[in-house]
N, C-alpha and C. Protein backbone atom coordinates (compact mmCIF):
# COMPACT_ATOMS: atom_id res chain seq x y z
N UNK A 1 112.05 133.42 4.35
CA UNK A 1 112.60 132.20 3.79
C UNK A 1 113.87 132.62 3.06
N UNK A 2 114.99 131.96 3.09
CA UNK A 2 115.28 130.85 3.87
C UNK A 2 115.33 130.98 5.12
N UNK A 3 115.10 129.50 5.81
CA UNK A 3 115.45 129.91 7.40
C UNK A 3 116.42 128.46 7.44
N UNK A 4 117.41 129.29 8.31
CA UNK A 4 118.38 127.97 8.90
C UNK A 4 118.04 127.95 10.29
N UNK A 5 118.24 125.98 10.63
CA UNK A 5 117.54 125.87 11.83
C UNK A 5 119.46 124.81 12.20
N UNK A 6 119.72 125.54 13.00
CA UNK A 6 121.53 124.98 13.56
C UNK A 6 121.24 123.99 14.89
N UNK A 7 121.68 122.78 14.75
CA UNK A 7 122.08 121.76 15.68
C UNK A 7 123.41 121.30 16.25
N UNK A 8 123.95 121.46 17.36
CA UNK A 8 124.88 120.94 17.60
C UNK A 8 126.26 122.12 17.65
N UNK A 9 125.93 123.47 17.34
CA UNK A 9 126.43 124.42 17.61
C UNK A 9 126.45 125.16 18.43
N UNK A 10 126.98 126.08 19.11
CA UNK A 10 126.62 126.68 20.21
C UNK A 10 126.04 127.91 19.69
N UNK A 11 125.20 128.52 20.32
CA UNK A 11 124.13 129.14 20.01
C UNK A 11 125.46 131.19 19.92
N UNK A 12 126.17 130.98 21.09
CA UNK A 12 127.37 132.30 20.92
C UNK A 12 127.34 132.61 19.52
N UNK A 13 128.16 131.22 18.98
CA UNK A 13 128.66 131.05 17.82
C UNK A 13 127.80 131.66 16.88
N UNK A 14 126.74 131.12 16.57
CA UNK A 14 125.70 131.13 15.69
C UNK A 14 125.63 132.85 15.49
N UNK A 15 125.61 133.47 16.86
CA UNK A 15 125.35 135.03 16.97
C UNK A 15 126.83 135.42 16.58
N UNK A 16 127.45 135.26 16.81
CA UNK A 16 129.00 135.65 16.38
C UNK A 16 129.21 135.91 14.69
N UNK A 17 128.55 135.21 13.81
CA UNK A 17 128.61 134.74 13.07
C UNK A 17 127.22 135.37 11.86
N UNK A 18 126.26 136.26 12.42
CA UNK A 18 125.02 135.98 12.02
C UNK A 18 125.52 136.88 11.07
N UNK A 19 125.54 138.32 11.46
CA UNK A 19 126.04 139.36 10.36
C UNK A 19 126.41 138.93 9.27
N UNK A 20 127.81 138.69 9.09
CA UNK A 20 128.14 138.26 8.02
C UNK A 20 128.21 137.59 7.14
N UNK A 21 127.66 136.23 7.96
CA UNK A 21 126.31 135.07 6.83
C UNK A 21 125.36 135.19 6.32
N UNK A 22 124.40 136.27 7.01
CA UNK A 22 123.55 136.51 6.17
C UNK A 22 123.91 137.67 5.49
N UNK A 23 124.60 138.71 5.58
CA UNK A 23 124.85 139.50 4.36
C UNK A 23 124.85 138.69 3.15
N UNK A 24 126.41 137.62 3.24
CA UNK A 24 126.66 136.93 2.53
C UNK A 24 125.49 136.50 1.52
N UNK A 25 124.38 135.73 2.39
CA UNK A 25 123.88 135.25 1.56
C UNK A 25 122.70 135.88 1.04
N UNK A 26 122.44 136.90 1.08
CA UNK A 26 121.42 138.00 0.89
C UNK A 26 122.07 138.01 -0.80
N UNK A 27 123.33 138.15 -0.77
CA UNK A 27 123.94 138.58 -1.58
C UNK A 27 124.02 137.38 -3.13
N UNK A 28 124.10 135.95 -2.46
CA UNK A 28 124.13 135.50 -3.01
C UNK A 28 122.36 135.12 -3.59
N UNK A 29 121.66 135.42 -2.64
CA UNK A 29 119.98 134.81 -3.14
C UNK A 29 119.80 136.54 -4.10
N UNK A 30 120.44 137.01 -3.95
CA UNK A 30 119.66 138.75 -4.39
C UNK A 30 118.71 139.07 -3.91
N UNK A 31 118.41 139.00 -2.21
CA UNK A 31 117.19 139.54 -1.93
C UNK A 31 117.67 139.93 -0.45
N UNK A 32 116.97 140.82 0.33
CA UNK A 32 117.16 141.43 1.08
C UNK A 32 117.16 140.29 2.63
N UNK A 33 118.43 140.89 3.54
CA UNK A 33 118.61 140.31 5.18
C UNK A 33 117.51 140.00 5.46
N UNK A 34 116.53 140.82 5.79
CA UNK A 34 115.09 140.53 6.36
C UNK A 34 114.68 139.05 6.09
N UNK A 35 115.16 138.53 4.74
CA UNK A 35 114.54 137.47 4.58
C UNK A 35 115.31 135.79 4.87
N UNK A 36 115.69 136.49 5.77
CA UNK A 36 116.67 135.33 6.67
C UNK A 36 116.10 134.99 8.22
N UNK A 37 116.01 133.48 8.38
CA UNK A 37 115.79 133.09 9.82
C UNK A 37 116.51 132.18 10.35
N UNK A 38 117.39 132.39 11.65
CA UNK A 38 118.37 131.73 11.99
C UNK A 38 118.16 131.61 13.01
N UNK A 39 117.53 130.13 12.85
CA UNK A 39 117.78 129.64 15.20
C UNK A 39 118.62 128.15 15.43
N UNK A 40 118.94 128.33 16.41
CA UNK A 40 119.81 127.26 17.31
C UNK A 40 118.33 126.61 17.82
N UNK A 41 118.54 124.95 17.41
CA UNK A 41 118.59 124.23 19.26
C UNK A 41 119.05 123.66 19.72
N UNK A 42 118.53 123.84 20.80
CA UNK A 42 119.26 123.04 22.08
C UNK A 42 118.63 121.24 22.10
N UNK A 43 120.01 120.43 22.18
CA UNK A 43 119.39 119.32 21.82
C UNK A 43 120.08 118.80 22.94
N UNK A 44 119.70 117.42 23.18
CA UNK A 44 120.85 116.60 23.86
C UNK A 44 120.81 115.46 23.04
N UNK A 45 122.00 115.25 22.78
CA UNK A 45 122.13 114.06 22.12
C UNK A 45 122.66 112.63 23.15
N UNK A 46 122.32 111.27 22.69
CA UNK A 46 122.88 110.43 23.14
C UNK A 46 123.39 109.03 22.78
N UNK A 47 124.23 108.32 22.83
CA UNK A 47 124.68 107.61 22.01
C UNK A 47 125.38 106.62 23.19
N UNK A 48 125.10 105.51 22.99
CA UNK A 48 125.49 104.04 24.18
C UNK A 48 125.41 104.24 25.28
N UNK A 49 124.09 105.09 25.51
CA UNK A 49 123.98 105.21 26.97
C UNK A 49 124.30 106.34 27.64
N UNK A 50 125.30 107.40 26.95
CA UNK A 50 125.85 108.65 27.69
C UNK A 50 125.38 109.56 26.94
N UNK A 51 125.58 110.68 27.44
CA UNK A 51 124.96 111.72 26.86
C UNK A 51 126.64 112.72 26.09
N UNK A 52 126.26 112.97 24.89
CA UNK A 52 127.46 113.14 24.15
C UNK A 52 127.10 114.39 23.01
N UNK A 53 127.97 115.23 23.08
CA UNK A 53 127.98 116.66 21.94
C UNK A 53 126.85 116.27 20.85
N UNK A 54 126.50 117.15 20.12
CA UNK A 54 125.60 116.62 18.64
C UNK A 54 126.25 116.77 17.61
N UNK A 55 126.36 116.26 16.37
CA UNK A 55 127.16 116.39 15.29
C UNK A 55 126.43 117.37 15.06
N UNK A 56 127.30 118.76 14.72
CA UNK A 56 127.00 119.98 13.85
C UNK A 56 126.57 119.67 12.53
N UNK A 57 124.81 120.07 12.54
CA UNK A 57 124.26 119.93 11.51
C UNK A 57 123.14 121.12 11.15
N UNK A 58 123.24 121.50 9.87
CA UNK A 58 122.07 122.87 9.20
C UNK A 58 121.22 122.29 8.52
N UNK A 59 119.72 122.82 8.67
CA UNK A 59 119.04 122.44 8.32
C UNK A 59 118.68 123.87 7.34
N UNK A 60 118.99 124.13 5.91
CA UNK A 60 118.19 125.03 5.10
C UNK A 60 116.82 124.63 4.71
N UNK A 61 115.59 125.67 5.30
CA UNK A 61 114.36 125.46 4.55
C UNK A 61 114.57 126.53 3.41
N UNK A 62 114.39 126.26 2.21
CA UNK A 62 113.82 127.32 1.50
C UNK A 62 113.33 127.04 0.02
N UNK A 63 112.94 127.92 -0.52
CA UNK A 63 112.40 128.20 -1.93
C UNK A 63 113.47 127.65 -3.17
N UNK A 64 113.02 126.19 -4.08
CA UNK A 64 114.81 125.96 -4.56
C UNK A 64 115.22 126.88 -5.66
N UNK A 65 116.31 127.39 -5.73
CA UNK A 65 116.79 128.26 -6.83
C UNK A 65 118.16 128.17 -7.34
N UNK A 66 118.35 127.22 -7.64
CA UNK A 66 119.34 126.14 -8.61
C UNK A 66 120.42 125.80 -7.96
N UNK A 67 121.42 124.65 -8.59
CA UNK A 67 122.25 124.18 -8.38
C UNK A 67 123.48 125.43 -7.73
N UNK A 68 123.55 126.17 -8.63
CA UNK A 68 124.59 127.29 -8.72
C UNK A 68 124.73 128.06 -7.17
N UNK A 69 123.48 128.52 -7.25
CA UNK A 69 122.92 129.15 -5.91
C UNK A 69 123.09 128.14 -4.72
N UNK A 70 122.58 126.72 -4.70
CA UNK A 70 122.66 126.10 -3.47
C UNK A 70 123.71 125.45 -3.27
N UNK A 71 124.77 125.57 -3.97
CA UNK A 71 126.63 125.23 -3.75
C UNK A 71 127.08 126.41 -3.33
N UNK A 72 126.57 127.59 -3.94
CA UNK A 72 127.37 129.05 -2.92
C UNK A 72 126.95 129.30 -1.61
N UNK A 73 125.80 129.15 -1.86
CA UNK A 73 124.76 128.86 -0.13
C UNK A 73 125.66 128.04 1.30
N UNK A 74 125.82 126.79 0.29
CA UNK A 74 126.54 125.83 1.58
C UNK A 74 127.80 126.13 1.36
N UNK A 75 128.94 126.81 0.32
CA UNK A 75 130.28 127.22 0.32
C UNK A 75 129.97 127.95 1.91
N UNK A 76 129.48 129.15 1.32
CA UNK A 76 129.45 130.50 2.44
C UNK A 76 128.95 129.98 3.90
N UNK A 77 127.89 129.00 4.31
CA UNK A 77 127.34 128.50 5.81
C UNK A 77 128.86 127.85 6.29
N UNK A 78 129.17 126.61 5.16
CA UNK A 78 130.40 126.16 5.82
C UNK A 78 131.29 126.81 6.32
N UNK A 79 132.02 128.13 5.18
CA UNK A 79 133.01 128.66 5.86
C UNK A 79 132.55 129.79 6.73
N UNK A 80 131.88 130.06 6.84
CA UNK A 80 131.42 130.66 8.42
C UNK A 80 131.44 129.73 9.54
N UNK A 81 130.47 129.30 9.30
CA UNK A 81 130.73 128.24 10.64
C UNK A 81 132.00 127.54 11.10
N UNK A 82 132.88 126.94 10.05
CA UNK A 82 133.81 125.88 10.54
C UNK A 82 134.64 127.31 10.84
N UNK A 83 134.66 128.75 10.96
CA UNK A 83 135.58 129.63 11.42
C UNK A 83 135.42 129.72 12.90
N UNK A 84 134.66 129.15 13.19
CA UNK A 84 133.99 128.94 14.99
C UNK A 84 135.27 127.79 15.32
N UNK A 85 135.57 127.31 14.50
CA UNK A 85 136.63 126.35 14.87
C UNK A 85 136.22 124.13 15.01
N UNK A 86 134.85 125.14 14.12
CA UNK A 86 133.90 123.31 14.24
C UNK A 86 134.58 122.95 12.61
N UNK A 87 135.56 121.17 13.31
CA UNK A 87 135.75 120.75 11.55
C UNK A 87 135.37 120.39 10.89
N UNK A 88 134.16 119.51 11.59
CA UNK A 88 132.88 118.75 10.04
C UNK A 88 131.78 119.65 10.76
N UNK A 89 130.92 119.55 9.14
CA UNK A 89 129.52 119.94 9.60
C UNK A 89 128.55 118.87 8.02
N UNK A 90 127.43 118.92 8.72
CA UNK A 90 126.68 118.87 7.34
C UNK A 90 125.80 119.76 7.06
N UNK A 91 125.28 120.42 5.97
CA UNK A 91 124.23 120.69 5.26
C UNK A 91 122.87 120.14 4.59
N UNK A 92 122.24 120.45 5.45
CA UNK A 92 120.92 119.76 4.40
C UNK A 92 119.46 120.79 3.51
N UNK A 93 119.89 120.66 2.44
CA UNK A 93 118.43 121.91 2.14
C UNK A 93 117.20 121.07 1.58
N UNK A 94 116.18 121.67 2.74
CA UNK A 94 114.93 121.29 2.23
C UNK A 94 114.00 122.20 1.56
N UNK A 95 113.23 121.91 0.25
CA UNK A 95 113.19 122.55 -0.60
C UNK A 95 110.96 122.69 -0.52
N UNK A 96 111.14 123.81 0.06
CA UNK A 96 109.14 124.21 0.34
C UNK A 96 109.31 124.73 -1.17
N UNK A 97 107.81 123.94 -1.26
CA UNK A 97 106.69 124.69 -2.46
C UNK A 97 106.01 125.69 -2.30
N UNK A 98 106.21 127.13 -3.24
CA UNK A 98 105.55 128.07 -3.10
C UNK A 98 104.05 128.21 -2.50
N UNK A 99 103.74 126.83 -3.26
CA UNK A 99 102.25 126.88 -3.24
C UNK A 99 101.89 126.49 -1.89
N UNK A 100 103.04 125.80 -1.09
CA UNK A 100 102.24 125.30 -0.45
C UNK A 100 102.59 126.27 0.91
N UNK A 101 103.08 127.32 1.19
CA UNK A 101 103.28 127.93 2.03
C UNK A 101 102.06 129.16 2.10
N UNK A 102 101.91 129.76 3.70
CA UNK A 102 101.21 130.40 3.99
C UNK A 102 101.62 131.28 5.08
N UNK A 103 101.74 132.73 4.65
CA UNK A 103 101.76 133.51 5.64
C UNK A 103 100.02 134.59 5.79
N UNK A 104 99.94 134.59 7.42
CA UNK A 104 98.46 135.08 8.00
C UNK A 104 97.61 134.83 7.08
N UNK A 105 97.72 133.47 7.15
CA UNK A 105 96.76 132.81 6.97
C UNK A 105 96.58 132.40 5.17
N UNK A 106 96.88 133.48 4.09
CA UNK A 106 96.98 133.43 2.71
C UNK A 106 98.17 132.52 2.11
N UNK A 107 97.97 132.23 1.34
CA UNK A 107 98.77 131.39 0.56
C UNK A 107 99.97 132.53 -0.36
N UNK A 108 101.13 132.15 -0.19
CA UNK A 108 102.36 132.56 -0.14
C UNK A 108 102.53 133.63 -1.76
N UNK A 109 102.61 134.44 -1.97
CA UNK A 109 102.24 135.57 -3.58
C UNK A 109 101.01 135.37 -3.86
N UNK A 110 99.89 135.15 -3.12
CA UNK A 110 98.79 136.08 -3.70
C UNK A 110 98.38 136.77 -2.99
């Protein structure tokens, strides 16, 4: 955690790009790459009938850890990404409860 889940990007990009976003933001959460997950999908979007690009949109899941932190978060996604040459994007962070997460099977720090 965090994991970003990318819509409407091309998936190249996303890999073009991975290195140095998540350094970035390793840097900015203070915790180690490992704890980064980054996937593309593949969507089709459609709109009056035709089938048409998707608006470039991020979905951040993660743990919330303040205002400060989640404005440098989306500084650093934006300007990575819009360096792909995409001019809008949005950001959205959704914010899991410790408690309520579970890895193999245990509930998330104990």
């Amino acid at each position: 955690m965090p994991q970003l889940i990318f819509r409407g990007i091309p998936a190249e990009g996303i890999r073009a790009i991975s290195i140095p976003l998540v350094e970035e933001m390793a840097a900015i959460c203070r915790c180690g790459t490992d704890n980064f997950t980054l996937e593309c999908l593949h969507v089709t979007a459609i709109f009056d009938g035709k089938y048409t690009d998707s608006y470039p949109f991020i979905d951040v899941w993660w743990f919330e850890r303040g205002d400060e932190i989640r404005d440098k978060m989306a500084e650093a996604i934006d300007r990575h990404v819009r360096s792909l040459g995409i001019p809008d994007l949005e950001i959205s962070f959704r914010v899991g409860r410790e408690d309520n997460f579970y890895m193999n099977g245990r509930r998330y720090g104990s």
